[in-house]
PDB file of N, CA and C in Angstrom:
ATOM      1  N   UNK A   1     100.444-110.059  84.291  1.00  0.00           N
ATOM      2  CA  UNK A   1      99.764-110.025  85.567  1.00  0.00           C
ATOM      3  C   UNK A   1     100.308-108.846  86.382  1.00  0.00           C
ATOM      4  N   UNK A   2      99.317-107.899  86.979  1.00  0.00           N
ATOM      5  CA  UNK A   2      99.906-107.156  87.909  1.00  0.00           C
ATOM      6  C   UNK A   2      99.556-107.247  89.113  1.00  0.00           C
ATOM      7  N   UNK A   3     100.525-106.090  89.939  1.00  0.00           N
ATOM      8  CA  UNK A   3     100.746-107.361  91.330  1.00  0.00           C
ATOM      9  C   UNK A   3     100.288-105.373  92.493  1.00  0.00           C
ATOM     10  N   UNK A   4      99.426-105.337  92.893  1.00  0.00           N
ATOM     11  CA  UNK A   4      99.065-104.374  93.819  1.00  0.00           C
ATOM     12  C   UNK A   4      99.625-104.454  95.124  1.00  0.00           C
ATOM     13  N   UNK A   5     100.457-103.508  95.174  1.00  0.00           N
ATOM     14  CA  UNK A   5     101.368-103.513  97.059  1.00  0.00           C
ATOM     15  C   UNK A   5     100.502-101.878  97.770  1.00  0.00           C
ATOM     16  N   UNK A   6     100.062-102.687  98.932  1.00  0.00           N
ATOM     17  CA  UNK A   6      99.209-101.684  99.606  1.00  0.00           C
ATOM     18  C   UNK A   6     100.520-100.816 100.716  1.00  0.00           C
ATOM     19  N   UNK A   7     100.295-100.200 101.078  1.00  0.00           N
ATOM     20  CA  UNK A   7     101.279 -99.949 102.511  1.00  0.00           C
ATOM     21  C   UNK A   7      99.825 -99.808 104.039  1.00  0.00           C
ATOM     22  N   UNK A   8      99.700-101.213 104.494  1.00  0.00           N
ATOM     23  CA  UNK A   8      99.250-101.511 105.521  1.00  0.00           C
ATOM     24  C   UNK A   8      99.474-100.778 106.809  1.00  0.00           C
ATOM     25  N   UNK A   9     100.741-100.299 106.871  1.00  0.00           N
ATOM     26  CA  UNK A   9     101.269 -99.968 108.274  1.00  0.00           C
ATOM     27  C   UNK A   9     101.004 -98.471 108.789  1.00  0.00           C
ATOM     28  N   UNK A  10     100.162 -98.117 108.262  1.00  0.00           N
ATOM     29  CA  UNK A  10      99.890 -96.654 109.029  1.00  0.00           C
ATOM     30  C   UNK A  10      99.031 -96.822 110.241  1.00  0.00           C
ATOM     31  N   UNK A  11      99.051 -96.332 111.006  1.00  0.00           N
ATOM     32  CA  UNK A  11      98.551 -96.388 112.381  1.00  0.00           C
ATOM     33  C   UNK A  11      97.149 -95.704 111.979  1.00  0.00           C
ATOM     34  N   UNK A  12      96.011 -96.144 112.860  1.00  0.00           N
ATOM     35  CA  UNK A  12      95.029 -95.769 112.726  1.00  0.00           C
ATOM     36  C   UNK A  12      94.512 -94.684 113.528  1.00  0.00           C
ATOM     37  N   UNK A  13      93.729 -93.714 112.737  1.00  0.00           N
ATOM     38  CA  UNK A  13      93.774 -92.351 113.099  1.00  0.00           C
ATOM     39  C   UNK A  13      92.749 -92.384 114.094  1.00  0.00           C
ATOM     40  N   UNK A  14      93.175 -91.660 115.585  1.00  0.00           N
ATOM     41  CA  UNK A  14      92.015 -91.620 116.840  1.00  0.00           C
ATOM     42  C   UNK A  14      90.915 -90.862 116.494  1.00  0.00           C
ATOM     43  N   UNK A  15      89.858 -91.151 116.506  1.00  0.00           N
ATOM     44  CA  UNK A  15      88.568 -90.369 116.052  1.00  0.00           C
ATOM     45  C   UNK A  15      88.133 -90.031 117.342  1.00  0.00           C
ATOM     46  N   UNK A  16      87.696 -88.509 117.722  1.00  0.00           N
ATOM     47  CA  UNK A  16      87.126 -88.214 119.253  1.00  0.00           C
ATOM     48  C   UNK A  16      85.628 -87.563 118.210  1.00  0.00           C
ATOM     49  N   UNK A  17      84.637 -87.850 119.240  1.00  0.00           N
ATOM     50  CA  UNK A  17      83.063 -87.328 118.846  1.00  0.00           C
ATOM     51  C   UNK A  17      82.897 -86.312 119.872  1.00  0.00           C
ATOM     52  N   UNK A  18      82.086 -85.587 119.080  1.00  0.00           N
ATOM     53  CA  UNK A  18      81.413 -84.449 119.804  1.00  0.00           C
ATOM     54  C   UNK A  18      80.375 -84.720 121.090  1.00  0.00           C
ATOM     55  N   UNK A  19      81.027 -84.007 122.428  1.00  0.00           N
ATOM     56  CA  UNK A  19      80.123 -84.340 123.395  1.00  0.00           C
ATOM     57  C   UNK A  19      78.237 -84.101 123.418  1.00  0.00           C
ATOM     58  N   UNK A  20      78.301 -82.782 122.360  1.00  0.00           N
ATOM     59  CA  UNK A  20      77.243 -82.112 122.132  1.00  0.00           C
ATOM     60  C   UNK A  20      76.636 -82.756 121.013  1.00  0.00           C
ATOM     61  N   UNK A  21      76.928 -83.057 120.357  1.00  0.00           N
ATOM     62  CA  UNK A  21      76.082 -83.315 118.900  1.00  0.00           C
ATOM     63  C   UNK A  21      76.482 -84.633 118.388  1.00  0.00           C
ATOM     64  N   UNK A  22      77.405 -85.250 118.977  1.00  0.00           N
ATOM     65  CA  UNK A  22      78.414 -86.913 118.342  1.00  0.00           C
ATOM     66  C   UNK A  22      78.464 -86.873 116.765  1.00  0.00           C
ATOM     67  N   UNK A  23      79.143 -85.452 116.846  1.00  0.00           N
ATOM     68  CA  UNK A  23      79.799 -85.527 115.109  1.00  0.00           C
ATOM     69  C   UNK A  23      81.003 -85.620 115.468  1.00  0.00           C
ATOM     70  N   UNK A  24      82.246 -86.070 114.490  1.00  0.00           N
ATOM     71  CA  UNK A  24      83.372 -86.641 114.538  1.00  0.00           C
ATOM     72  C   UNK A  24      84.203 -85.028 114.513  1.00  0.00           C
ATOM     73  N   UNK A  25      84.805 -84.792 115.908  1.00  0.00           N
ATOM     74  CA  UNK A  25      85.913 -83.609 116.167  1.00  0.00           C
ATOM     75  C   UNK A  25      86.962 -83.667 115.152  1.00  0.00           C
ATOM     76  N   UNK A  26      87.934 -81.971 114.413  1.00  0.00           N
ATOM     77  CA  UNK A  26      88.652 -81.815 113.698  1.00  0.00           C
ATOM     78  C   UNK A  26      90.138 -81.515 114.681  1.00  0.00           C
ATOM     79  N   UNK A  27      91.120 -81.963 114.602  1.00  0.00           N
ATOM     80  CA  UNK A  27      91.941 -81.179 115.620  1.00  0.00           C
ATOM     81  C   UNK A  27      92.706 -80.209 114.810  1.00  0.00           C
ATOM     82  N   UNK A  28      93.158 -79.392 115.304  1.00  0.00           N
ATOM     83  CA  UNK A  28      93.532 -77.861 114.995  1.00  0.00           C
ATOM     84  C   UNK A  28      94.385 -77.716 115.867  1.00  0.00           C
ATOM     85  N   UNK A  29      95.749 -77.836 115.770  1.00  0.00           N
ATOM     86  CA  UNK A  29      97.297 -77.644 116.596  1.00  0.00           C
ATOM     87  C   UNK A  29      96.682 -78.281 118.333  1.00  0.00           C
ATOM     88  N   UNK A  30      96.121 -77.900 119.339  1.00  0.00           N
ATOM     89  CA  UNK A  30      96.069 -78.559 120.532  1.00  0.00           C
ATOM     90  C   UNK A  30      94.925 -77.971 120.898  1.00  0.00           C
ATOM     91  N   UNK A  31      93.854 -78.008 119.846  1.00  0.00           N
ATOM     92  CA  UNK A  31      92.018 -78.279 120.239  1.00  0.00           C
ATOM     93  C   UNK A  31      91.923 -78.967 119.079  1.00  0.00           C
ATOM     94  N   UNK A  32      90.711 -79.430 119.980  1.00  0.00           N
ATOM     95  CA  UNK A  32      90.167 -80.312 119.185  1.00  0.00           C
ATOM     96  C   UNK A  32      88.247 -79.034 118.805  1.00  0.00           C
ATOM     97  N   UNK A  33      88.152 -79.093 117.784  1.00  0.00           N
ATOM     98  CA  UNK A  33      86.736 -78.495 117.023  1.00  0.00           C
ATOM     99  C   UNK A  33      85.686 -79.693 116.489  1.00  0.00           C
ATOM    100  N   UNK A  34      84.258 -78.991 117.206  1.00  0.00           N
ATOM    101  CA  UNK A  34      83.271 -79.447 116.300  1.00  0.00           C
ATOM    102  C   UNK A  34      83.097 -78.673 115.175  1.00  0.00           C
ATOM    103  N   UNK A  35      83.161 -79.034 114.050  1.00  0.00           N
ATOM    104  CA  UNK A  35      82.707 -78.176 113.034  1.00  0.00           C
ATOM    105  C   UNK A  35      81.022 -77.691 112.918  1.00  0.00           C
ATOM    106  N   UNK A  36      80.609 -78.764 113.176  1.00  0.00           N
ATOM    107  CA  UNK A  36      79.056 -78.982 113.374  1.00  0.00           C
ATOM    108  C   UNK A  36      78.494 -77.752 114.311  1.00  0.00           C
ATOM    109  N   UNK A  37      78.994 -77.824 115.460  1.00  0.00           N
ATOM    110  CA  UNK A  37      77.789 -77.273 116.238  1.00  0.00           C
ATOM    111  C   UNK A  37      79.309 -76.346 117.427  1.00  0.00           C
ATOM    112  N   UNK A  38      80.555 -75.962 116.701  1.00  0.00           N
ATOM    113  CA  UNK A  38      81.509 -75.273 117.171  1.00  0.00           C
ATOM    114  C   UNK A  38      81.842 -75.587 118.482  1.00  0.00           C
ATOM    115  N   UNK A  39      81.299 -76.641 119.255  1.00  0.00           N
ATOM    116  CA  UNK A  39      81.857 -76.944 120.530  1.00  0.00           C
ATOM    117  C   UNK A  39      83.623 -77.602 119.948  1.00  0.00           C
ATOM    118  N   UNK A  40      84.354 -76.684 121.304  1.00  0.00           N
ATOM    119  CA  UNK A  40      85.827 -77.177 120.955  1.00  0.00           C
ATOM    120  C   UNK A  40      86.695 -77.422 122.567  1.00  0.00           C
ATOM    121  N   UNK A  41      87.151 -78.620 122.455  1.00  0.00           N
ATOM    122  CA  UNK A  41      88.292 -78.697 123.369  1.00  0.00           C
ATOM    123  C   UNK A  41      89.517 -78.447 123.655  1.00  0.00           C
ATOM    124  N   UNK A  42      89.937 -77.610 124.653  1.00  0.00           N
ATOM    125  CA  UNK A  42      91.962 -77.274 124.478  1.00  0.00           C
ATOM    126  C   UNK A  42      92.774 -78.268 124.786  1.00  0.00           C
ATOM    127  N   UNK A  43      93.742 -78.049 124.956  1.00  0.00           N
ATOM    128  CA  UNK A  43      94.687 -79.349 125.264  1.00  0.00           C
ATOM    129  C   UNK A  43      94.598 -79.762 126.728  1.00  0.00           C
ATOM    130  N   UNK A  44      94.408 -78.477 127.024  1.00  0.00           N
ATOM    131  CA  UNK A  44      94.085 -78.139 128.480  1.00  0.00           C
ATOM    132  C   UNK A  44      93.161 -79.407 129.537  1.00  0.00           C
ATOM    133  N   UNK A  45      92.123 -79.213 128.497  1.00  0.00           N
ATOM    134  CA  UNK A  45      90.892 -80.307 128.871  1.00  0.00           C
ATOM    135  C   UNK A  45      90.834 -81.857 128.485  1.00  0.00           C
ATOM    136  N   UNK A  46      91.863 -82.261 127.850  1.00  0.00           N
ATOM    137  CA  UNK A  46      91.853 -83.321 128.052  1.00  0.00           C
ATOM    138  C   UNK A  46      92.151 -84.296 129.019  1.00  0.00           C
TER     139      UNK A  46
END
């Protein structure tokens, strides 16, 4: 019998959407990018 150990405990990753298009933003050091339609936020603007 084998016995499957998951590792549960990772924190779940914040997903931000695009104001312009609501595709799911990439972050890139302190912006955040639409890939989609290149709208991007700085750190600035949050």
């Amino acid at each position: 019998m084998a016995l499957l150990v998951l590792n549960v405990k990772e924190k779940p990753e914040k997903r931000v959407l695009c104001e312009i298009c609501s595709t799911e933003m990439t972050e890139r050091h302190c912006r955040l990018v639409c890939l989609n339609c290149g709208f991007k936020w700085d750190c600035s603007d949050r």
